[in-house]
N, C-alpha and C. Protein backbone atom coordinates (compact mmCIF):
# COMPACT_ATOMS: atom_id res chain seq x y z
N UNK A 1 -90.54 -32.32 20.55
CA UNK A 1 -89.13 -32.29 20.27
C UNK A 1 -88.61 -30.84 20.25
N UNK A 2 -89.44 -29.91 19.96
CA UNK A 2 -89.24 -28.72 19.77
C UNK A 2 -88.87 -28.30 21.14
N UNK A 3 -89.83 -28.26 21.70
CA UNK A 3 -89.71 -27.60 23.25
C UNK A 3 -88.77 -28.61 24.12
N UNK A 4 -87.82 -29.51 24.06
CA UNK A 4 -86.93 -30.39 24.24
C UNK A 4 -85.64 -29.21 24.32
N UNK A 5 -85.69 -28.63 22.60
CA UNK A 5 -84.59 -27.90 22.19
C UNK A 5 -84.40 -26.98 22.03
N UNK A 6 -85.65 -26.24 22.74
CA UNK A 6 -85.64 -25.01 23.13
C UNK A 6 -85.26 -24.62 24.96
N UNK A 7 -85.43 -25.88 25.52
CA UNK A 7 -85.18 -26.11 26.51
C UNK A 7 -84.07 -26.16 26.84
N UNK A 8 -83.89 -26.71 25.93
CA UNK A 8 -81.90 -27.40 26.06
C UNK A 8 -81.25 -25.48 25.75
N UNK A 9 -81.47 -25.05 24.97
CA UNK A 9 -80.77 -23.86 24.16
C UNK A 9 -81.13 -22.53 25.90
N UNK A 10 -82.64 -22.83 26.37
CA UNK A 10 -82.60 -21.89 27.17
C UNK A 10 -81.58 -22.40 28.31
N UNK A 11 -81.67 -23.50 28.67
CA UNK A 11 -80.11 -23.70 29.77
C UNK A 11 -79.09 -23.78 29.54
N UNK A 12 -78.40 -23.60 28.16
CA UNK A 12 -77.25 -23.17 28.02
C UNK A 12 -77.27 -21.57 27.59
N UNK A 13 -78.11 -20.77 27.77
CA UNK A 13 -78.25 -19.86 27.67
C UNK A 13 -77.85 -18.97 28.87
N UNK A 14 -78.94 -19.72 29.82
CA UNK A 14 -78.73 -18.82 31.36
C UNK A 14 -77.30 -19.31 32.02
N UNK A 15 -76.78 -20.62 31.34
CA UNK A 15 -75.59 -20.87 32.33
C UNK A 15 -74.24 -20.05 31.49
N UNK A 16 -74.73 -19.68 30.81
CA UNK A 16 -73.17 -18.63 29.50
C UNK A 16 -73.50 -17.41 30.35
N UNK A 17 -74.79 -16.99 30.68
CA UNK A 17 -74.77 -15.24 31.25
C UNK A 17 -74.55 -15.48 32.29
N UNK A 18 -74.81 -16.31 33.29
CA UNK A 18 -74.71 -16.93 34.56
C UNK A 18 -73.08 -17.08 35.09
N UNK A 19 -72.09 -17.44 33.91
CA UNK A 19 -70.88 -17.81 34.10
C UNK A 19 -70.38 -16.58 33.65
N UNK A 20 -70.71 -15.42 32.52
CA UNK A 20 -70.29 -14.47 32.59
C UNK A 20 -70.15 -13.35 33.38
N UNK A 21 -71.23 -13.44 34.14
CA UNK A 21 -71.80 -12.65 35.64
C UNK A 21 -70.67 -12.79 36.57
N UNK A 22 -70.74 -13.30 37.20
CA UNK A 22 -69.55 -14.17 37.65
C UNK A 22 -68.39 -13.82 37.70
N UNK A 23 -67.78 -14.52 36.48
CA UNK A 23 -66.74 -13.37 35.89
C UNK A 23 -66.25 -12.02 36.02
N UNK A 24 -67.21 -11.45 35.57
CA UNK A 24 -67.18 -9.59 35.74
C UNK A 24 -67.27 -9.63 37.38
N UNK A 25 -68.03 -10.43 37.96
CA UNK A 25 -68.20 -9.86 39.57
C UNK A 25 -66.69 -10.28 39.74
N UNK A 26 -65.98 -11.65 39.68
CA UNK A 26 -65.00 -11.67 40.30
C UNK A 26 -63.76 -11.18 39.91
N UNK A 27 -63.89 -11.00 38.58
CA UNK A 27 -62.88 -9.58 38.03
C UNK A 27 -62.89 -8.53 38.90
N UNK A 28 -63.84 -7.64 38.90
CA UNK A 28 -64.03 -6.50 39.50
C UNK A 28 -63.73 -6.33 40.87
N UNK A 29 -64.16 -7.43 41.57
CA UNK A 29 -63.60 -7.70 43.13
C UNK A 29 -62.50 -7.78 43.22
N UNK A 30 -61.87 -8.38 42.43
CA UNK A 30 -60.29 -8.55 42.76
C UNK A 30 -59.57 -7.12 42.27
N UNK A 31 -59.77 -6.69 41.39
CA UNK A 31 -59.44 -5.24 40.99
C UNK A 31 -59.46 -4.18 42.17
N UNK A 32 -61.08 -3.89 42.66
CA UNK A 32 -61.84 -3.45 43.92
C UNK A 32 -60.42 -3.60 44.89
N UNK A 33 -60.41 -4.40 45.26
CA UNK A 33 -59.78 -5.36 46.17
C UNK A 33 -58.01 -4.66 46.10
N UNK A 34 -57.43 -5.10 45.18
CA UNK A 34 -56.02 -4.38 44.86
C UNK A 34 -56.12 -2.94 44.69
N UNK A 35 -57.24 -1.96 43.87
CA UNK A 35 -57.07 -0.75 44.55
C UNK A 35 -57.24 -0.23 45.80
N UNK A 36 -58.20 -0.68 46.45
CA UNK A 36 -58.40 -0.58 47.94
C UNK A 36 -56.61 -0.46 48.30
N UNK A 37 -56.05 -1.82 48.74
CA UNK A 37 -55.00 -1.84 49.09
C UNK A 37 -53.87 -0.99 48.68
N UNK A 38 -53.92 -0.68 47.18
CA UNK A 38 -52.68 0.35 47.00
C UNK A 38 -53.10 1.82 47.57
N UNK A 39 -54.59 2.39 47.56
CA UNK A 39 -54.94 3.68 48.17
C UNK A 39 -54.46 3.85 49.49
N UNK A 40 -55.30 2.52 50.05
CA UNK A 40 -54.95 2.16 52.08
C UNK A 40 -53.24 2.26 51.96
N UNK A 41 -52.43 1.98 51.22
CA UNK A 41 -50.67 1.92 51.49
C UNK A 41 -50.38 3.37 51.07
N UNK A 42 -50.86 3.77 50.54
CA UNK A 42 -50.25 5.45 49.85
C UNK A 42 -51.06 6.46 51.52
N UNK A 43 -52.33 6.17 51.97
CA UNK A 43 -52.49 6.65 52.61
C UNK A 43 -51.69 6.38 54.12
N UNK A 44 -52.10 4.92 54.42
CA UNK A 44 -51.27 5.02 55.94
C UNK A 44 -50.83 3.36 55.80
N UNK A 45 -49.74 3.30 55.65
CA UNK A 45 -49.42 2.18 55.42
C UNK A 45 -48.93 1.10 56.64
N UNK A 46 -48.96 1.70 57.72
CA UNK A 46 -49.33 0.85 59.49
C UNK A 46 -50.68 0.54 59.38
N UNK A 47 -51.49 1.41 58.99
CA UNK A 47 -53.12 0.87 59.16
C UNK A 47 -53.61 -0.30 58.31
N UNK A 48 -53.30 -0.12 57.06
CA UNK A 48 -53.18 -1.26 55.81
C UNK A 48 -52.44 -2.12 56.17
N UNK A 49 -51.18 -2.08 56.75
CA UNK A 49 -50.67 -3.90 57.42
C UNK A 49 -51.59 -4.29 58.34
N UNK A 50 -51.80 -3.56 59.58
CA UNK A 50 -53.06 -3.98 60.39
C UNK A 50 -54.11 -4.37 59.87
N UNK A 51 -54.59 -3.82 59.38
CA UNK A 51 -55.96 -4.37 58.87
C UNK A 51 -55.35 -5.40 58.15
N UNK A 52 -54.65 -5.35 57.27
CA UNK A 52 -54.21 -6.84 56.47
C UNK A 52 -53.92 -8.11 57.37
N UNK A 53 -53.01 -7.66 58.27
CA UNK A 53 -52.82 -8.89 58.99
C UNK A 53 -54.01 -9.33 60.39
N UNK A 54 -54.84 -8.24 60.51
CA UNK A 54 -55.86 -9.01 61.28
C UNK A 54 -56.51 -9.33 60.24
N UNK A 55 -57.27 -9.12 59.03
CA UNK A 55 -57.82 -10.39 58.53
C UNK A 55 -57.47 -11.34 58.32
N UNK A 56 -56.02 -11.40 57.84
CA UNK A 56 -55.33 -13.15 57.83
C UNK A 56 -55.31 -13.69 59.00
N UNK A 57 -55.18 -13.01 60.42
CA UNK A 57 -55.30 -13.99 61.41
C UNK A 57 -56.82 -14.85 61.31
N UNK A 58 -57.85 -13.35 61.25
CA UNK A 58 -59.13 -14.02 61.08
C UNK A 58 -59.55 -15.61 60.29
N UNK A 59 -59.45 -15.23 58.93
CA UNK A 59 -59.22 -16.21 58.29
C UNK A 59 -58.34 -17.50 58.71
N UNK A 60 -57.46 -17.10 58.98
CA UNK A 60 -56.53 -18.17 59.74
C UNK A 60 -57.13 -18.97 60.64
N UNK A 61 -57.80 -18.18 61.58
CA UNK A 61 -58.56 -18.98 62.65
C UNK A 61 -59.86 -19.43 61.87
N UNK A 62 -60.80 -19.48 60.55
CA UNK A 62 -61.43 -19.71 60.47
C UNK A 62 -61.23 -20.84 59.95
N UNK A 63 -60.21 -20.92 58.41
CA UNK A 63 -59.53 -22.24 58.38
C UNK A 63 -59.34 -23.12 59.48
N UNK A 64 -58.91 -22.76 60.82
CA UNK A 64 -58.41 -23.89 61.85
C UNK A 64 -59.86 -24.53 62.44
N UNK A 65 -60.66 -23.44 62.51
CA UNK A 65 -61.73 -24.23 62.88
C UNK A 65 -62.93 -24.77 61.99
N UNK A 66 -62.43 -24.58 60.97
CA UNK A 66 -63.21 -25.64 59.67
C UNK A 66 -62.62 -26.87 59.15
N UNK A 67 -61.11 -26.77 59.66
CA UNK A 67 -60.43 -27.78 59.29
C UNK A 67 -60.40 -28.97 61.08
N UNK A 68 -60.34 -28.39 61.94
CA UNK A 68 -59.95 -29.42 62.96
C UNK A 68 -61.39 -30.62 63.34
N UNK A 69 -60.67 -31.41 64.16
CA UNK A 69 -61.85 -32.69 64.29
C UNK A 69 -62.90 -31.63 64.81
N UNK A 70 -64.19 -32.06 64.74
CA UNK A 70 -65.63 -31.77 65.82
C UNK A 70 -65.56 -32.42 66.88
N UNK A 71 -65.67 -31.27 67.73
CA UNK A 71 -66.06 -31.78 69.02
C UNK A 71 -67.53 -31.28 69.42
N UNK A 72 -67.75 -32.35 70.51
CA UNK A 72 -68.93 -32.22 71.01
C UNK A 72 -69.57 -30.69 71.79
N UNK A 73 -70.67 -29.93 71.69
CA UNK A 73 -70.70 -28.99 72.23
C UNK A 73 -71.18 -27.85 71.02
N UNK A 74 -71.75 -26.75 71.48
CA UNK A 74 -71.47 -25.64 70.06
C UNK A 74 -70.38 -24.94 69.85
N UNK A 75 -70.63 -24.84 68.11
CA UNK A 75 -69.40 -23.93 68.00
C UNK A 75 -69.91 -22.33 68.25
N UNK A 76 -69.62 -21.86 68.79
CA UNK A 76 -69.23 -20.08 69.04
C UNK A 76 -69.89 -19.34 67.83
N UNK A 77 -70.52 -17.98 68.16
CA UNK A 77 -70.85 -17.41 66.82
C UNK A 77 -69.70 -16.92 65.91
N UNK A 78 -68.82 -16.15 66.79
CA UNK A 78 -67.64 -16.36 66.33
C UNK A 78 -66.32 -16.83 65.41
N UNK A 79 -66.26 -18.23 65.96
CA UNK A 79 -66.14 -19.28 65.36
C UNK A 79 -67.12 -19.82 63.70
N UNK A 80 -68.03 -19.70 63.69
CA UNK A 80 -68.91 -20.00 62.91
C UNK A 80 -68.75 -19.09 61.40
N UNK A 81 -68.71 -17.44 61.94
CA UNK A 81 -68.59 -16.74 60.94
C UNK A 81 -67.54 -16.67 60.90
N UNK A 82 -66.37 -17.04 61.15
CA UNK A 82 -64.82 -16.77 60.71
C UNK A 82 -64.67 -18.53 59.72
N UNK A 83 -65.39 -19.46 60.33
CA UNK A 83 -64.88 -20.42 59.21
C UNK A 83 -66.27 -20.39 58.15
N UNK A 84 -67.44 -19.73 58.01
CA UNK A 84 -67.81 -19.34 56.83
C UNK A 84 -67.39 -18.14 56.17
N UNK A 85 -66.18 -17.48 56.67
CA UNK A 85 -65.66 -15.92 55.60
C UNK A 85 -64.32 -17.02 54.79
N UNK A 86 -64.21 -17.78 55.92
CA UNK A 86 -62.38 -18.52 55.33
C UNK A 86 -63.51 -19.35 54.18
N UNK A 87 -64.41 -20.23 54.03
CA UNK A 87 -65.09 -20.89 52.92
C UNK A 87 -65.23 -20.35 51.48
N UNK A 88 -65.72 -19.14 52.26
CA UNK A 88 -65.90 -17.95 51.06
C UNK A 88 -65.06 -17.36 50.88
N UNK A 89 -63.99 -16.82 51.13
CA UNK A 89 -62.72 -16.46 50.87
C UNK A 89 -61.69 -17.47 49.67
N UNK A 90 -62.07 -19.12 50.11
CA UNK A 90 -61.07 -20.14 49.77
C UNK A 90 -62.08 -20.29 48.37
N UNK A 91 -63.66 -19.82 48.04
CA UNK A 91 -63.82 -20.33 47.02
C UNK A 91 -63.69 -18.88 45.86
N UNK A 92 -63.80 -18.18 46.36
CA UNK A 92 -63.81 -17.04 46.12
C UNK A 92 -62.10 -16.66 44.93
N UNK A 93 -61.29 -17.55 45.86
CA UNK A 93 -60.11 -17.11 45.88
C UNK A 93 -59.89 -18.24 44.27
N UNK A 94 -60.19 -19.28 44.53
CA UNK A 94 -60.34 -20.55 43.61
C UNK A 94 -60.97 -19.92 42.13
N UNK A 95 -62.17 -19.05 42.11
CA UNK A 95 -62.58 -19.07 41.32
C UNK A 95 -61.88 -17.88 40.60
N UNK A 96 -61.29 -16.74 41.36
CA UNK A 96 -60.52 -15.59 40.99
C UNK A 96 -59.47 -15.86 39.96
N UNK A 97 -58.62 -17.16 40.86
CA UNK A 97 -57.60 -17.69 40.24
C UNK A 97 -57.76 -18.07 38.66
N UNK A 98 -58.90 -18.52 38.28
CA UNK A 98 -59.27 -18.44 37.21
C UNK A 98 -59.58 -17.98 35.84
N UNK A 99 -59.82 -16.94 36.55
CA UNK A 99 -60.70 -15.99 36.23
C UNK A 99 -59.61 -15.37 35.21
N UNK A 100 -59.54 -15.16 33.54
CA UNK A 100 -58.83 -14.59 33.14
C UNK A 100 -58.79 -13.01 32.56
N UNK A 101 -58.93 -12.49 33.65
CA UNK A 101 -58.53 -10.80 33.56
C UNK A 101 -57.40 -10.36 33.26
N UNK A 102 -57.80 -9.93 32.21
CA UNK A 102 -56.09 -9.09 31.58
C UNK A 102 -57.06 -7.32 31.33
């Protein structure tokens, strides 16, 4: 019974540091993330829309091709890593949203 509830105590253990980890990473990324962008706009702020808006196309196209029917044939490497950055981006983005950083 003992080792039952020591069991139990060690997996709620690793999933509290596990979920705090987490946290701090996706705090920090998003922080990361918004200074990046205000430095890139103070420095050259044509280059920072570019780059901004080719990754949203990216993404864009990765969404379209994670979201449309399958067709027969392979998908493109291309293709492949733009709708696994949009996956990771969309969960990424999900869990950020969360995430309460003040």
């Amino acid at each position: 019974m003992i080792r039952g509830i020591g069991s139990c105590l060690k997996e709620l253990l690793e999933e509290v540091v596990g979920e705090v980890v987490l946290t701090v990473v996706a705090c920090l990324a998003v922080a990361g993330l918004a200074l990046a962008i205000v430095r890139g706009w103070e420095s050259s702020p044509l280059i920072t829309g570019g780059v901004g808006g080719a990754l949203l196309v990216f993404l864009g196209y990765g969404g379209w091709e994670l979201l449309r029917p399958a067709r027969p044939g392979r998908r493109g490497r291309l293709a492949g890593v733009a709708a696994a950055t949009f996956a990771g981006a969309a969960l990424f983005v999900a869990y950020a949203w969360s995430c309460t950083c003040s």
